[in-house]
C-alpha atoms as a PDB file:
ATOM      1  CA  UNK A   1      74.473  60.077 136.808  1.00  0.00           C
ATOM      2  CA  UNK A   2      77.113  57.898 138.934  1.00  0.00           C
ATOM      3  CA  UNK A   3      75.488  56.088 141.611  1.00  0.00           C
ATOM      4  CA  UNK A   4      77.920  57.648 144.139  1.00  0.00           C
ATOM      5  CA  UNK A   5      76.409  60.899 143.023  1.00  0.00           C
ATOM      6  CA  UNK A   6      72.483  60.048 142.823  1.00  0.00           C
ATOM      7  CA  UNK A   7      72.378  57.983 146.320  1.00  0.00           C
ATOM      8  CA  UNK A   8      73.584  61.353 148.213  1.00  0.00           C
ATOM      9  CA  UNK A   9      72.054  64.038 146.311  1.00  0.00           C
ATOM     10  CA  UNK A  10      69.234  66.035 147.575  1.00  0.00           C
ATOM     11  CA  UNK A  11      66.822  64.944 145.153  1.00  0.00           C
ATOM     12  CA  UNK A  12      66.952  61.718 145.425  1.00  0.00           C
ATOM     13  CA  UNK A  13      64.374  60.179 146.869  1.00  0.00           C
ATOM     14  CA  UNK A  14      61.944  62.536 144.723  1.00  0.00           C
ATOM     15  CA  UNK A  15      63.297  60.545 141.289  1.00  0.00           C
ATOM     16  CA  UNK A  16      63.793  57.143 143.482  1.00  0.00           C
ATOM     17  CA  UNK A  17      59.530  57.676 143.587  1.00  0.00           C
ATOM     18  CA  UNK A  18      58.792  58.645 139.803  1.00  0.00           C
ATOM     19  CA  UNK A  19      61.387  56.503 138.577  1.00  0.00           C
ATOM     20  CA  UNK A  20      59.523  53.438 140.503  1.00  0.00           C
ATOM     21  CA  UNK A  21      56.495  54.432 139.558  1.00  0.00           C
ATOM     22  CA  UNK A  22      56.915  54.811 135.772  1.00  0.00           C
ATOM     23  CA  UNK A  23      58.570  51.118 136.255  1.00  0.00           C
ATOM     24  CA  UNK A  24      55.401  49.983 137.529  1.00  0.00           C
ATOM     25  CA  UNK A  25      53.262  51.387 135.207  1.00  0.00           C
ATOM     26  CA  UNK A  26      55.341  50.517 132.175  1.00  0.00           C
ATOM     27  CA  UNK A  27      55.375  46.931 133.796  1.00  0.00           C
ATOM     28  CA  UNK A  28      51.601  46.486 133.828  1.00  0.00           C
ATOM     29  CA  UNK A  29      50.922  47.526 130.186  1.00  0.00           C
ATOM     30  CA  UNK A  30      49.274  44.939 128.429  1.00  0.00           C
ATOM     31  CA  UNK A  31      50.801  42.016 126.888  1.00  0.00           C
ATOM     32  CA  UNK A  32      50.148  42.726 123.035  1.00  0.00           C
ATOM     33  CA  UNK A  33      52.050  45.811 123.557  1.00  0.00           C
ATOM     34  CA  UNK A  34      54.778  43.994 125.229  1.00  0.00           C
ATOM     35  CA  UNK A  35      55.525  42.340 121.986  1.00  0.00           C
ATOM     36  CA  UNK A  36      56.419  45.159 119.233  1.00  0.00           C
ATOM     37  CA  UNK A  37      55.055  46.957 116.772  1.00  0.00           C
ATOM     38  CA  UNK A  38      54.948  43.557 114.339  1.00  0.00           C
ATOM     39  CA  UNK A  39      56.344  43.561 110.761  1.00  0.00           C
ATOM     40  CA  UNK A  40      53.548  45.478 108.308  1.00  0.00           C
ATOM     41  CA  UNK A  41      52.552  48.888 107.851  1.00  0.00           C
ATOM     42  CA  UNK A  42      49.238  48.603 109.351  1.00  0.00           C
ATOM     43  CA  UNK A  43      50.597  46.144 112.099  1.00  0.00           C
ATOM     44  CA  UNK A  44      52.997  49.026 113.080  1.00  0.00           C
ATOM     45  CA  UNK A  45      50.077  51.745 112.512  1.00  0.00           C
ATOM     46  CA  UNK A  46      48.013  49.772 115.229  1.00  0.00           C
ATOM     47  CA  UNK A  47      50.302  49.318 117.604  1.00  0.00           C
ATOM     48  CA  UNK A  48      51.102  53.487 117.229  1.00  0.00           C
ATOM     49  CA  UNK A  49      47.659  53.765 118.161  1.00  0.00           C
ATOM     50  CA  UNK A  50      47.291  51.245 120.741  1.00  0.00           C
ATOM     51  CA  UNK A  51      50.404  51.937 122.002  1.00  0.00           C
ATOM     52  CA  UNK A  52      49.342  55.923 122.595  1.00  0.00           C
ATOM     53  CA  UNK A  53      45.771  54.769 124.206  1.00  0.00           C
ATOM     54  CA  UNK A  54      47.742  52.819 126.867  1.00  0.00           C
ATOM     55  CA  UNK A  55      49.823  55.804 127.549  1.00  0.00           C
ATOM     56  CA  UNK A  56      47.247  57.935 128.229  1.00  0.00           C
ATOM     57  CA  UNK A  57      45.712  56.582 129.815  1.00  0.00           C
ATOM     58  CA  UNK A  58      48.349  54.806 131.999  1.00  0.00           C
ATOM     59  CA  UNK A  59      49.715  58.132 132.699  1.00  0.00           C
ATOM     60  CA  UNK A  60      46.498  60.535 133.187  1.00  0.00           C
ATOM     61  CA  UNK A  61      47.188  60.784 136.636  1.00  0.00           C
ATOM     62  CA  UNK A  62      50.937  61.464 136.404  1.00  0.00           C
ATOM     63  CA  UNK A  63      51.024  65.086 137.228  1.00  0.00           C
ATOM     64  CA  UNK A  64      48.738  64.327 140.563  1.00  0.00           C
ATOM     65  CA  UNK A  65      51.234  62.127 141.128  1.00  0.00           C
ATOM     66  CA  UNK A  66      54.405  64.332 140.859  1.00  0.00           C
ATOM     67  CA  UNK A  67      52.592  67.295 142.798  1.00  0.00           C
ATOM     68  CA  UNK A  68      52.056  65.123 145.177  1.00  0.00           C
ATOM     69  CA  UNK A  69      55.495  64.246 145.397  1.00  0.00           C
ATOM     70  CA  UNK A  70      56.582  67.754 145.365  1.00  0.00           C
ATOM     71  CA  UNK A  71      54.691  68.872 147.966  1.00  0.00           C
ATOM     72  CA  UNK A  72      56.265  66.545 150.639  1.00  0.00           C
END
């Protein structure tokens, strides 16, 4: 979207929030997944795993968050 579009637009303080706060959670995720998945098989089978751990739960809360959100 065009930033002459998204600044006006109705909606945008709701995706300013979840956009910030995705930022801030992907920013705190630990440093080994920072680096990459790493060059083997099993190096790239671990970080799947580790990888989908974080995420979950990193995001377990996210629909509390975006009903909060909504509701305002």
């Amino acid at each position: 979207m065009h930033r002459a579009c998204y600044e006006p637009w109705e909606h945008h303080d709701f995706f300013e929030s979840v956009r910030l706060e995705y930022r801030e959670r992907w920013e705190r995720r630990p440093e080994h997944l920072r680096r990459g998945a790493g060059e083997t098989k099993e190096e790239r089978a671990r970080f799947n795993l580790d990888y989908e751990e974080w995420e979950q739960d990193a995001f377990k809360d996210w629909k509390e968050f975006l009903s909060k959100l909504n509701a305002k």
